[in-house]
N, C-alpha and C. Protein backbone atom coordinates (compact mmCIF):
# COMPACT_ATOMS: atom_id res chain seq x y z
N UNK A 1 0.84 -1.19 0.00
CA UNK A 1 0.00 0.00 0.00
C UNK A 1 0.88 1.25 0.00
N UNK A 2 0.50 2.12 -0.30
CA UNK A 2 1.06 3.78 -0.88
C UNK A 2 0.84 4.31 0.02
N UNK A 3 2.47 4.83 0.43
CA UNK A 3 1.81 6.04 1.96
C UNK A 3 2.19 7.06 1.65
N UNK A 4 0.50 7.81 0.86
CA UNK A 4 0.54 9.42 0.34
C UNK A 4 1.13 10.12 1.49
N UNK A 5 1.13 10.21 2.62
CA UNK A 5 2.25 11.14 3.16
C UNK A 5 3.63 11.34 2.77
N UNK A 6 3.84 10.63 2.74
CA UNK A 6 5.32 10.74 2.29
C UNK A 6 6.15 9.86 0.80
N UNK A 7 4.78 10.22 -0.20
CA UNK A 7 4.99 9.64 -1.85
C UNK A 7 5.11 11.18 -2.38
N UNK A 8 5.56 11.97 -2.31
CA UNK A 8 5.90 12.97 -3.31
C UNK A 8 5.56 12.47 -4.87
N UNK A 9 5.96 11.66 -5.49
CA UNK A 9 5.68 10.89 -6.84
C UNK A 9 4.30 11.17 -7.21
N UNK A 10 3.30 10.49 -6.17
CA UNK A 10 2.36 10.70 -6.13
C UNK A 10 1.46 11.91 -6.58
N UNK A 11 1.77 12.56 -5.85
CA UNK A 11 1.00 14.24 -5.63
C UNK A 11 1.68 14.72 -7.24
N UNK A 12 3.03 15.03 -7.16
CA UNK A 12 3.93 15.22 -8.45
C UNK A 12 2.65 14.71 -10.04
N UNK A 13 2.54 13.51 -10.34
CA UNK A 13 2.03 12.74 -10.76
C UNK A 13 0.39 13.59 -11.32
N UNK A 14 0.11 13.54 -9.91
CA UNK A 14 -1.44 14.32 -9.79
C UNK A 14 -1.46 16.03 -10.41
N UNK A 15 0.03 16.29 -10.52
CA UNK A 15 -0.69 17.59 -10.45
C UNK A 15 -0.26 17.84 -12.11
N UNK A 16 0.56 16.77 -12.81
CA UNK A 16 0.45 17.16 -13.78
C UNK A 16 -0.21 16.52 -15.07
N UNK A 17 -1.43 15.89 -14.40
CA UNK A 17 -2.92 15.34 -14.88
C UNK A 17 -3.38 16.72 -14.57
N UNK A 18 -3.69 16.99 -13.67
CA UNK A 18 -4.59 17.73 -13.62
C UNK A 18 -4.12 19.11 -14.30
N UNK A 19 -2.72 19.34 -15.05
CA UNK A 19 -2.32 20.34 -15.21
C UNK A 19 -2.34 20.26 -16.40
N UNK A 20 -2.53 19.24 -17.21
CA UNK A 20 -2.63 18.16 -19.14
C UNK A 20 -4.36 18.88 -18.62
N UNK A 21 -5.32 18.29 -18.03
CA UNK A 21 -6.78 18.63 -17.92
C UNK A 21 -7.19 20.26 -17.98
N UNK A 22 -6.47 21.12 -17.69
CA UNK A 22 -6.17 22.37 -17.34
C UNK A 22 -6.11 23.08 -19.34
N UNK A 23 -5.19 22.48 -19.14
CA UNK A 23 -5.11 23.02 -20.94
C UNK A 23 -5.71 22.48 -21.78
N UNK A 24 -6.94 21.64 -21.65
CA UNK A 24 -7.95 21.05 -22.05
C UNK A 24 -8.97 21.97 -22.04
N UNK A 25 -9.06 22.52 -20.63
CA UNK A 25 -10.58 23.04 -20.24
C UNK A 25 -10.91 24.20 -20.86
N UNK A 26 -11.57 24.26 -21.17
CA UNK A 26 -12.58 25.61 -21.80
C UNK A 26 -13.17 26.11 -20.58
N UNK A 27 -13.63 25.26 -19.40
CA UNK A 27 -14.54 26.16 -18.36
C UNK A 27 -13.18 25.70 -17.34
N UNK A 28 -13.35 26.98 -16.25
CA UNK A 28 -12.75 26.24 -14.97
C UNK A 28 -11.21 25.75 -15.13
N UNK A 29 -10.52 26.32 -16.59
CA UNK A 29 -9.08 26.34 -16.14
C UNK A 29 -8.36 26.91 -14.88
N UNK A 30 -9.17 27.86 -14.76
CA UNK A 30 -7.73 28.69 -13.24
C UNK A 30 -8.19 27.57 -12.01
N UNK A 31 -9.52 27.28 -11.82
CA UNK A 31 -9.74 26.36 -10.58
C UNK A 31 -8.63 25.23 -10.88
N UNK A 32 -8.41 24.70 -11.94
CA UNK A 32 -7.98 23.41 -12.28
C UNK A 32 -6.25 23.55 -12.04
N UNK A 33 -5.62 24.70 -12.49
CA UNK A 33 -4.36 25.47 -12.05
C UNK A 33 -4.15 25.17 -10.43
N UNK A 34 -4.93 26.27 -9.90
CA UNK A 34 -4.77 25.94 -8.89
C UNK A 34 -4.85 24.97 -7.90
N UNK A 35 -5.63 23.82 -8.14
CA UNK A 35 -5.50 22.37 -7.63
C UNK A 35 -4.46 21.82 -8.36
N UNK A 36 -3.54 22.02 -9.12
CA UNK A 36 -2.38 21.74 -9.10
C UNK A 36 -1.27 21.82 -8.55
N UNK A 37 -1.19 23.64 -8.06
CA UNK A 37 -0.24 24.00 -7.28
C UNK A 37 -0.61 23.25 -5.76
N UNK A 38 -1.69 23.07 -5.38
CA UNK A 38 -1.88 21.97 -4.02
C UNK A 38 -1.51 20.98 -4.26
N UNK A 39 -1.63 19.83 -5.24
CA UNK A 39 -0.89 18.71 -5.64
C UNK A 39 0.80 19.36 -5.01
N UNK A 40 0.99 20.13 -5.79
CA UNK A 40 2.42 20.32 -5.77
C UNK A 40 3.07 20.79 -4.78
N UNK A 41 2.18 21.36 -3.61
CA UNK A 41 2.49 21.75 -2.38
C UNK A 41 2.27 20.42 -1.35
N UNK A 42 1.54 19.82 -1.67
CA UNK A 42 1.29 18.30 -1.13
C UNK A 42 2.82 17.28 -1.29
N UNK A 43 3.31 17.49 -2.64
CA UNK A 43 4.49 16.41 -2.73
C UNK A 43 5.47 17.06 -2.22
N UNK A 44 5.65 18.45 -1.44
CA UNK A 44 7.05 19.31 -1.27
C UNK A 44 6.87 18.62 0.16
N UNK A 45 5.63 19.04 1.50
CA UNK A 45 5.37 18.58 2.15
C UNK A 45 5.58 16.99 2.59
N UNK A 46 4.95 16.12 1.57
CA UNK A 46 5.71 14.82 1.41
C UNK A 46 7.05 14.47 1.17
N UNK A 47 7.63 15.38 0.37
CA UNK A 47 9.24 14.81 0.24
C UNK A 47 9.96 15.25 2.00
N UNK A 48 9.20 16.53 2.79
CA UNK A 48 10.06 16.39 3.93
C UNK A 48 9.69 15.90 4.95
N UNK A 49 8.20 15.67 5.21
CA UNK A 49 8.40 14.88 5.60
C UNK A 49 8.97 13.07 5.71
N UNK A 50 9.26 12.65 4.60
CA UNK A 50 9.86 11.36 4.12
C UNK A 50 11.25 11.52 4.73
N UNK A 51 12.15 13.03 4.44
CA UNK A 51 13.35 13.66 5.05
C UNK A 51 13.13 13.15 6.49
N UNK A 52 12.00 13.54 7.23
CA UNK A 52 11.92 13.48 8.56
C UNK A 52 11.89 12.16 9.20
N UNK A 53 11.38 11.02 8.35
CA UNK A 53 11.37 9.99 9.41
C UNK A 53 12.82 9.25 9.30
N UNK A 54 12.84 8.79 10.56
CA UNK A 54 14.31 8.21 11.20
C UNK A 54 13.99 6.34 10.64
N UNK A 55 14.99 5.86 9.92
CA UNK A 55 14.68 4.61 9.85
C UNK A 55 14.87 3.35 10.89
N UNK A 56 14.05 2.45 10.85
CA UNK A 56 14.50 1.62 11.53
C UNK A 56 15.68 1.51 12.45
N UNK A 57 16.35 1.03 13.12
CA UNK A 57 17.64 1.19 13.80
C UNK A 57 18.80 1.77 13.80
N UNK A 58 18.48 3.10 12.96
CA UNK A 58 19.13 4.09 12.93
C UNK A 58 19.35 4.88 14.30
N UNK A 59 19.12 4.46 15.21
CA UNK A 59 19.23 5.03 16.82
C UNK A 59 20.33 4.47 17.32
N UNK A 60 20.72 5.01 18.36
CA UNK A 60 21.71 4.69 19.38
C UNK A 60 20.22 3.96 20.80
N UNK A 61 20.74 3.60 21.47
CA UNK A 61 19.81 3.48 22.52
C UNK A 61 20.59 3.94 23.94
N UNK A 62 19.93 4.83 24.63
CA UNK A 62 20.66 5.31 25.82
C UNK A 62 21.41 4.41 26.52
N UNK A 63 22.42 4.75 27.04
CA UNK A 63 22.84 3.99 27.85
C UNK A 63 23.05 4.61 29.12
N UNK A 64 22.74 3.87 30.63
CA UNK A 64 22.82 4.38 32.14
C UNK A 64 24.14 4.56 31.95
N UNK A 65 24.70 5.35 32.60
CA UNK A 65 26.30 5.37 33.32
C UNK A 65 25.99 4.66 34.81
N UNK A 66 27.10 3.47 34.71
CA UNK A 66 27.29 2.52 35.95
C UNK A 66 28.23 3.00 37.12
């Protein structure tokens, strides 16, 4: 399964369908524009957060001082 949070590809993908649909439209091009630039603000968001998560055992684990 696809985890749109952090698929940039995704959103990327979406916004330039909807941006091919855009230069199609006769009605409702600028609406259609602008749900692109959200696509595209969606995959910037997704690429950092993807930046943000720590992988698997990439940690140290504390250690007490004895």
């Amino acid at each position: 399964m696809t985890d749109f949070l952090t698929n940039a590809d995704h959103w990327r993908k979406r916004a330039e369908l909807t941006r091919a649909l855009a230069a199609n439209a006769v009605k409702d091009q600028g609406r259609l524009l602008k749900v692109a630039e959200e696509y595209d603000r969606l995959a910037a968001h997704a690429e950092r957060r993807r930046s943000a998560m720590v992988p698997a055992g990439s940690y140290a684990s504390a250690s007490r001082p004895e």
